[in-house]
Protein backbone atom coordinates (compact mmCIF):
# COMPACT_ATOMS: atom_id res chain seq x y z
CA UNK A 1 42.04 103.24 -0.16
CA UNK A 2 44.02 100.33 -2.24
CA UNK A 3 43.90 100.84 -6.03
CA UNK A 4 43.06 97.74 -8.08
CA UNK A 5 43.65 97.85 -11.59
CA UNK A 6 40.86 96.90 -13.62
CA UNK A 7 40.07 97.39 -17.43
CA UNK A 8 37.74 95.85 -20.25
CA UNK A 9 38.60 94.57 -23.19
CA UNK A 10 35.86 94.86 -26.01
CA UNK A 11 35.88 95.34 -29.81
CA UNK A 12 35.15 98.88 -29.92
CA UNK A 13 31.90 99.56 -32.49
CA UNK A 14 33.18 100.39 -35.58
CA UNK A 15 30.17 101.87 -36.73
CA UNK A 16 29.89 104.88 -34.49
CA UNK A 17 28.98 108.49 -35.22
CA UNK A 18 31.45 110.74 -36.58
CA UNK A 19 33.18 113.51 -34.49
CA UNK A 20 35.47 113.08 -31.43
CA UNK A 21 32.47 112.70 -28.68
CA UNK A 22 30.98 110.10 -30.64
CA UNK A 23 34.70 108.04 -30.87
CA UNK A 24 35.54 109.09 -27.32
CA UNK A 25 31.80 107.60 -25.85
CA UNK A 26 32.75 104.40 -27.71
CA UNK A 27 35.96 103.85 -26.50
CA UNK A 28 35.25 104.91 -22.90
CA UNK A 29 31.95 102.58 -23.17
CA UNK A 30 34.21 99.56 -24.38
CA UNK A 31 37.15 99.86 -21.56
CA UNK A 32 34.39 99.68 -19.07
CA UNK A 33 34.76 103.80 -17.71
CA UNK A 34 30.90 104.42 -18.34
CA UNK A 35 29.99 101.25 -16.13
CA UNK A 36 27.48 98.77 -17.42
CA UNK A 37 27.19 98.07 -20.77
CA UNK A 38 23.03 98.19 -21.92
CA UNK A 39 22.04 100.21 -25.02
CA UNK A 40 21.03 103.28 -23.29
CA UNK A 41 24.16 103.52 -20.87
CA UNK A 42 25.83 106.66 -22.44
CA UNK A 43 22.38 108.44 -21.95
CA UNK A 44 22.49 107.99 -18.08
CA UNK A 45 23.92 111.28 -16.06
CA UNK A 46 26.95 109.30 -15.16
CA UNK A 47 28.17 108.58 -18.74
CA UNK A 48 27.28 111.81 -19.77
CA UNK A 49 29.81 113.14 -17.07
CA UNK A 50 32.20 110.66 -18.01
CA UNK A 51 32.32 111.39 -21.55
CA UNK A 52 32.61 115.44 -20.88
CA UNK A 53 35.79 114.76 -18.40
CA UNK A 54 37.18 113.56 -21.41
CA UNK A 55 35.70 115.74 -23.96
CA UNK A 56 36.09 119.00 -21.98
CA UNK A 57 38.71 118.26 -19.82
CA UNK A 58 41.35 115.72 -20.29
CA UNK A 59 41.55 115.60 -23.79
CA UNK A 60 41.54 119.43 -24.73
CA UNK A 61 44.04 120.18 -21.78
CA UNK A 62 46.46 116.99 -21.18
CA UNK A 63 49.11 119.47 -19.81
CA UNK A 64 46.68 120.91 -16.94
CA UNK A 65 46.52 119.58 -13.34
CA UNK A 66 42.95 119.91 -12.01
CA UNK A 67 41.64 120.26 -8.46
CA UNK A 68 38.01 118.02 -7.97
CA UNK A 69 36.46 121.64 -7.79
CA UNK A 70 38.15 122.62 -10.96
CA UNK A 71 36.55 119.47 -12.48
CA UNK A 72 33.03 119.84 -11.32
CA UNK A 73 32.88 123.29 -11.97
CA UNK A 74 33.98 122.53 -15.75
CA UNK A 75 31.42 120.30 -16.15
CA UNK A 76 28.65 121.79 -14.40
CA UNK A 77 27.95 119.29 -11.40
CA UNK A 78 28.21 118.59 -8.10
CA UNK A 79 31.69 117.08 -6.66
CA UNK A 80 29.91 113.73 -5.68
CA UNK A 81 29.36 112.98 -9.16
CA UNK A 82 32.79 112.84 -10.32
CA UNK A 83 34.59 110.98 -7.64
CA UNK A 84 34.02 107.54 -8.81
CA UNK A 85 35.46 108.79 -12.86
CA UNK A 86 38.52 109.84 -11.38
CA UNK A 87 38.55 106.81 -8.63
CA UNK A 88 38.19 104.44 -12.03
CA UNK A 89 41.10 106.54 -13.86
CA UNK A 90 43.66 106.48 -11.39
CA UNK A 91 42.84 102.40 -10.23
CA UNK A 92 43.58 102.15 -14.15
CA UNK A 93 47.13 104.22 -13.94
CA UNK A 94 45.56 106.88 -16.71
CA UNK A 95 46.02 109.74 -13.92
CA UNK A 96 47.62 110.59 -10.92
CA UNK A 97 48.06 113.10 -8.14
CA UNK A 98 50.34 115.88 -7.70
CA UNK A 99 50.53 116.43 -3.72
CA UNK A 100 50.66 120.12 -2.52
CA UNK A 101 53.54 121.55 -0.63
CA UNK A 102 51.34 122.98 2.22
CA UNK A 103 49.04 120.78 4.01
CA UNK A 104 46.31 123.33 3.26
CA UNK A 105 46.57 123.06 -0.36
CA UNK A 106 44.64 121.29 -2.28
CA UNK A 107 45.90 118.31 -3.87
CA UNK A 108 45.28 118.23 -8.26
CA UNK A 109 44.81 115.26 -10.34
CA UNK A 110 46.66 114.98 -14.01
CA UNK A 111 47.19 112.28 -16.49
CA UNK A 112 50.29 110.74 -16.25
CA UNK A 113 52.99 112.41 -18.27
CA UNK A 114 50.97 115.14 -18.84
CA UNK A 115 50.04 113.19 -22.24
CA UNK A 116 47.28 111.93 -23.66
CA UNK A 117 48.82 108.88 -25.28
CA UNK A 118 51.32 108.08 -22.82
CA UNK A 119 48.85 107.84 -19.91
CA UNK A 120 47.33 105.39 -22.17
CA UNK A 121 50.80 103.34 -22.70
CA UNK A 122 50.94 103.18 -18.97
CA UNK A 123 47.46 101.52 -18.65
CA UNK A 124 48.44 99.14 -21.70
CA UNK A 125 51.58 98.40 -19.31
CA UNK A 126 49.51 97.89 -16.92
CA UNK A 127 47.39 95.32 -18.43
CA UNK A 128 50.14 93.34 -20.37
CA UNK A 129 51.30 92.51 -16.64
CA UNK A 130 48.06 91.01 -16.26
CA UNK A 131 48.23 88.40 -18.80
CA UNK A 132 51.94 87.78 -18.05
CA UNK A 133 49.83 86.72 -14.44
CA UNK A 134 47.02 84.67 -16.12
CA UNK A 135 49.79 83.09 -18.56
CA UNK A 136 51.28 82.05 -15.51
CA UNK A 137 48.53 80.61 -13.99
CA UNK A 138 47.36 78.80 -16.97
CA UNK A 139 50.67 77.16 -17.24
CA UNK A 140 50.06 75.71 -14.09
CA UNK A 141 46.99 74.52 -14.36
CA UNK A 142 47.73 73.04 -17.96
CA UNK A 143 50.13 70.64 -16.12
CA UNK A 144 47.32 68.78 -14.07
CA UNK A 145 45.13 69.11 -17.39
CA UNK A 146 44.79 66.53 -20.39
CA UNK A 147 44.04 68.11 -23.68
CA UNK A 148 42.20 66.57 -26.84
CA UNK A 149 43.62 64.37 -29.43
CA UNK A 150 41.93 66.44 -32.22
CA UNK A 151 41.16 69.98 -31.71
CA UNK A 152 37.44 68.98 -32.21
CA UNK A 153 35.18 66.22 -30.45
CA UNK A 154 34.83 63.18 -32.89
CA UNK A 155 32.03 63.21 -35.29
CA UNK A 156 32.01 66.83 -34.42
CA UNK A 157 31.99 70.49 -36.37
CA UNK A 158 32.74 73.92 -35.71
CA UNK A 159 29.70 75.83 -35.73
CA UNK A 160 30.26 79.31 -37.12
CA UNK A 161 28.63 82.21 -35.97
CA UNK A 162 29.88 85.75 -35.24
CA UNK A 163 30.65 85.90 -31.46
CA UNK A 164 31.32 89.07 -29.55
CA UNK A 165 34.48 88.90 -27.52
CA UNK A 166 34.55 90.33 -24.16
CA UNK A 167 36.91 89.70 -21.41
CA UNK A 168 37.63 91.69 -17.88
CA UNK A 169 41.80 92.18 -17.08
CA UNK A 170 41.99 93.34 -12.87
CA UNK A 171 45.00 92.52 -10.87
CA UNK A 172 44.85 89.64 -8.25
CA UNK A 173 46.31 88.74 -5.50
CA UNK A 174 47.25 85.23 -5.36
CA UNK A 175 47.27 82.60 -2.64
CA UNK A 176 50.89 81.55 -1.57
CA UNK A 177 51.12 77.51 -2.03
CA UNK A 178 48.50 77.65 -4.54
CA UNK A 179 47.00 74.16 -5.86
CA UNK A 180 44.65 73.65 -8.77
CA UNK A 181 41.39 75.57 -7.41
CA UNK A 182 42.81 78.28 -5.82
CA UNK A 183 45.02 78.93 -9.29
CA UNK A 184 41.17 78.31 -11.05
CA UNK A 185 39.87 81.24 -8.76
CA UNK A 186 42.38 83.53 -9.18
CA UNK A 187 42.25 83.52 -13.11
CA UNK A 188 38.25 83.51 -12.74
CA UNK A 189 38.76 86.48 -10.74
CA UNK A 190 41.09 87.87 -12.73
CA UNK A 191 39.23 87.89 -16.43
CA UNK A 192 35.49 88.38 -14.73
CA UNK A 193 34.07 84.78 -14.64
CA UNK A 194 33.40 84.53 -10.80
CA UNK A 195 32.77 87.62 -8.74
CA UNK A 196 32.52 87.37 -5.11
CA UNK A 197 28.91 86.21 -4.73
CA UNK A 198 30.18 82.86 -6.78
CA UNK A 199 32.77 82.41 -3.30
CA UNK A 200 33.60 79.73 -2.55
CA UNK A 201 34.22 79.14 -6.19
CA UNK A 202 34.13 75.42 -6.56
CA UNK A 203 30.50 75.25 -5.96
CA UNK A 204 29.64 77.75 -7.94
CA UNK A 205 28.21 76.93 -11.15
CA UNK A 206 30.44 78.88 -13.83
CA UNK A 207 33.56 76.98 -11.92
CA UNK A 208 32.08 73.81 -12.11
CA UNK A 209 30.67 74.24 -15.95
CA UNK A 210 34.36 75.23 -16.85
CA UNK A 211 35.89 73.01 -14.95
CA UNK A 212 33.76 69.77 -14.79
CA UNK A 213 32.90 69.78 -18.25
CA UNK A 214 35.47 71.31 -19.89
CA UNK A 215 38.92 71.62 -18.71
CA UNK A 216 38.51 68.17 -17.65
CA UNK A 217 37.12 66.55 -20.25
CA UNK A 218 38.37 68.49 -23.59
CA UNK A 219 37.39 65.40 -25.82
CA UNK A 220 33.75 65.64 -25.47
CA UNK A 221 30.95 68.32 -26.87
CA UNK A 222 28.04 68.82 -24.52
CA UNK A 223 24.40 70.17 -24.93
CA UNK A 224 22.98 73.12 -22.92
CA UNK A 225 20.52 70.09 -22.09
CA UNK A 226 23.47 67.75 -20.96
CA UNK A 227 25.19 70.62 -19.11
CA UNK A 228 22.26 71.86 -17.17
CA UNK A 229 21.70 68.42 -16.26
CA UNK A 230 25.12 67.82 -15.14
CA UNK A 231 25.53 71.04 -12.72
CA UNK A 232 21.81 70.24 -11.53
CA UNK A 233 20.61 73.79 -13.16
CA UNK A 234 18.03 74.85 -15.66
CA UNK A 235 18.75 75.32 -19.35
CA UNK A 236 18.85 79.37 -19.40
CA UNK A 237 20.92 79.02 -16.28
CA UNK A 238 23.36 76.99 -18.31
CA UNK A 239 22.90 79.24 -21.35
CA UNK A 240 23.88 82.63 -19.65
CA UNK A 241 27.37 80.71 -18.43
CA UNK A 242 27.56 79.23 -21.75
CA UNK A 243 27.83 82.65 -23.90
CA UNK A 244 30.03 84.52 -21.29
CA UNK A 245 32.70 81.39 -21.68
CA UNK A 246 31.80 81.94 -25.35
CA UNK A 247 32.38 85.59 -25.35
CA UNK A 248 35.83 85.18 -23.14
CA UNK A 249 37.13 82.53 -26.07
CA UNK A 250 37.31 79.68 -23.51
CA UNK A 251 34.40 77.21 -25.84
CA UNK A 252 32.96 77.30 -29.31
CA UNK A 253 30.04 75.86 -30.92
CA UNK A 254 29.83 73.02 -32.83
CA UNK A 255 27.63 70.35 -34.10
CA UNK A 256 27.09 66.79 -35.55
CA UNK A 257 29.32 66.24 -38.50
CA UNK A 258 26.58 64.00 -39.91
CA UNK A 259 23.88 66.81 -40.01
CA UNK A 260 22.05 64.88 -37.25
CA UNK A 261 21.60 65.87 -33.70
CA UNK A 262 22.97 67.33 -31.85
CA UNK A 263 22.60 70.56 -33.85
CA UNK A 264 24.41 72.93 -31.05
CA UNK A 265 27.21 72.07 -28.89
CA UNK A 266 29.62 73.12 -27.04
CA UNK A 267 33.43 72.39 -26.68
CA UNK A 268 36.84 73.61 -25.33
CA UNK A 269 38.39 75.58 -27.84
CA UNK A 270 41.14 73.73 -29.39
CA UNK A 271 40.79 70.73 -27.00
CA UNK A 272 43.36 72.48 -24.76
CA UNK A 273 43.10 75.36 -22.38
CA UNK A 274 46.93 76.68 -23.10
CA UNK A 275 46.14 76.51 -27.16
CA UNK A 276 43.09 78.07 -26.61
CA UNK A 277 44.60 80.67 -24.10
CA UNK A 278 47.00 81.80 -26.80
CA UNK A 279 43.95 82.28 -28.92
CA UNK A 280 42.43 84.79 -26.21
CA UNK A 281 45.34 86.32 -25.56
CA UNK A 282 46.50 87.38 -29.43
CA UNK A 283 42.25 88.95 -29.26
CA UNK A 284 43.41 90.88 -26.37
CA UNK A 285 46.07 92.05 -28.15
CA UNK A 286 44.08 93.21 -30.98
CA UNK A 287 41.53 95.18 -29.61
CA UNK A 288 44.69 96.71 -27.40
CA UNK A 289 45.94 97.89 -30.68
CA UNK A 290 42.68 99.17 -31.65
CA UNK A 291 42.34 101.00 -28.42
CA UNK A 292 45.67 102.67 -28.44
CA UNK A 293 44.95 103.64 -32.51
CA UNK A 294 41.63 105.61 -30.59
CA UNK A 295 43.39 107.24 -28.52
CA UNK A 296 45.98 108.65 -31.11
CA UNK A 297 42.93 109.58 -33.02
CA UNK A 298 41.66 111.44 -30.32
CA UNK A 299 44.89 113.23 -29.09
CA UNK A 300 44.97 114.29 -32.68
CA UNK A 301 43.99 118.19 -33.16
């Protein structure tokens, strides 16, 4: 089966619970391990495994190699609900296999290095390749790009608010003799804005929403109203697309300088996908930091 890197980047909740289950839930919640991300997802069966591989098994033994049966038996359940953990953990490079020398053997699973934190430096590795890709890729598409004379529409003001930040990092494969929407794709791909039931991409709506009325025109501030229009969608259509370009730091808010409408708006950060970029790029780094700072805390004794 081919291994795909994959990891989420989220500000981990600094409010949680005290003890090393609480901090370890949090952190495996925010990287994406315990699956979707609703308010009661660490009280489903599968998070609750999750968290105890960690808890019980990774965390108080780094140095041990496990076979699946060693695992399940640990934890108290059946074999079938472990596989996809350990699938996620090794497609992230946070363990890997030691192969028997007899065929009849049975083959264990360890974190890498037989260490806690250094597993964890070969995931951060991993992902830093990642945005070496997308850096690439946003090069090239900046070169076909205009950006903004000011770094906000005319007659226009940032609208602050609190946003959440949220952005996917996976490995792709790109196209050879790429050209501007197959380079689009790949970094859509890549960060989580199209998944496959958005192929082919340029008719999807998130591609045409980011593209249409924002990479392309990074002078002007639209409306949900204007932008719903535009793609031929409905408003909460446009909405949903709206916040997840918010919460990946592509557009902010803003509104009429004047006080006068609009009221809420929406426009490329910075006028200019590469500045903007940057932007997302030193928040990946920070929550990075935070991550690996979590998982010194809970190597700790």
């Amino acid at each position: 089966m081919e291994l795909m890197f994959k990891l989420r980047i989220r500000n981990l909740n600094e409010t949680y619970g005290g003890g090393k289950g609480n901090l370890a839930a949090d952190f495996l919640q925010a990287i994406g391990f315990l699956g979707t991300d609703g308010p009661r997802t660490r009280e489903t069966k599968r998070a609750k495994t999750g968290i105890r591989l960690f808890t019980k098994c990774l965390i108080p033994e780094p140095t041990r190699s496990w076979t699946t049966s060693d695992v399940a038996t640990e934890l108290g359940v059946p074999l079938q609900a472990i596989y996809r953990h350990l699938q996620w953990l090794r497609e992230a490079g946070f363990l890997t296999e030691d192969f028997p020398g007899k065929a009849e053997d049975p083959k264990k699973i360890r974190l890498w290095h037989y260490d806690l934190e250094k597993a964890w430096a070969g995931v951060e590795n991993r992902a830093r390749i990642c945005l070496d890709t997308y850096r690439e890729i946003v090069n090239n598409l900046n070169q076909t790009l205009k950006e903004a004379k000011e770094i906000v529409p005319e007659g226009m003001m940032i609208l602050e608010k609190d946003e959440s930040f949220g952005i996917d990092i996976r490995e792709i494969r790109r196209e050879t003799g790429q050209n501007y929407e197959s380079e689009l794709g790949a970094l859509g791909r890549g960060i989580g804005l199209f998944s496959n039931h958005h192929y082919p991409y340029r008719e999807s709506i998130p591609y045409k929403i980011i593209d249409e009325c924002f990479f392309q025109r990074p002078d002007r501030a639209w409306t949900a109203e204007e932008i719903a229009a535009w793609i031929e969608t409905t408003r909460p259509t446009a909405y949903r697309h709206l916040n997840r370009l918010i919460s990946l730091g592509f557009i902010e808010r803003c509104r009429a300088e004047d006080g006068g409408p609009p009221t809420s708006a929406f426009h490329l950060r910075y006028g200019s996908l590469k500045k903007g970029w940057a932007k997302i790029e030193t928040q990946v780094e920070l929550v990075l930091d935070k991550y690996r700072k979590t998982i010194k805390q809970l190597a700790e004794n």
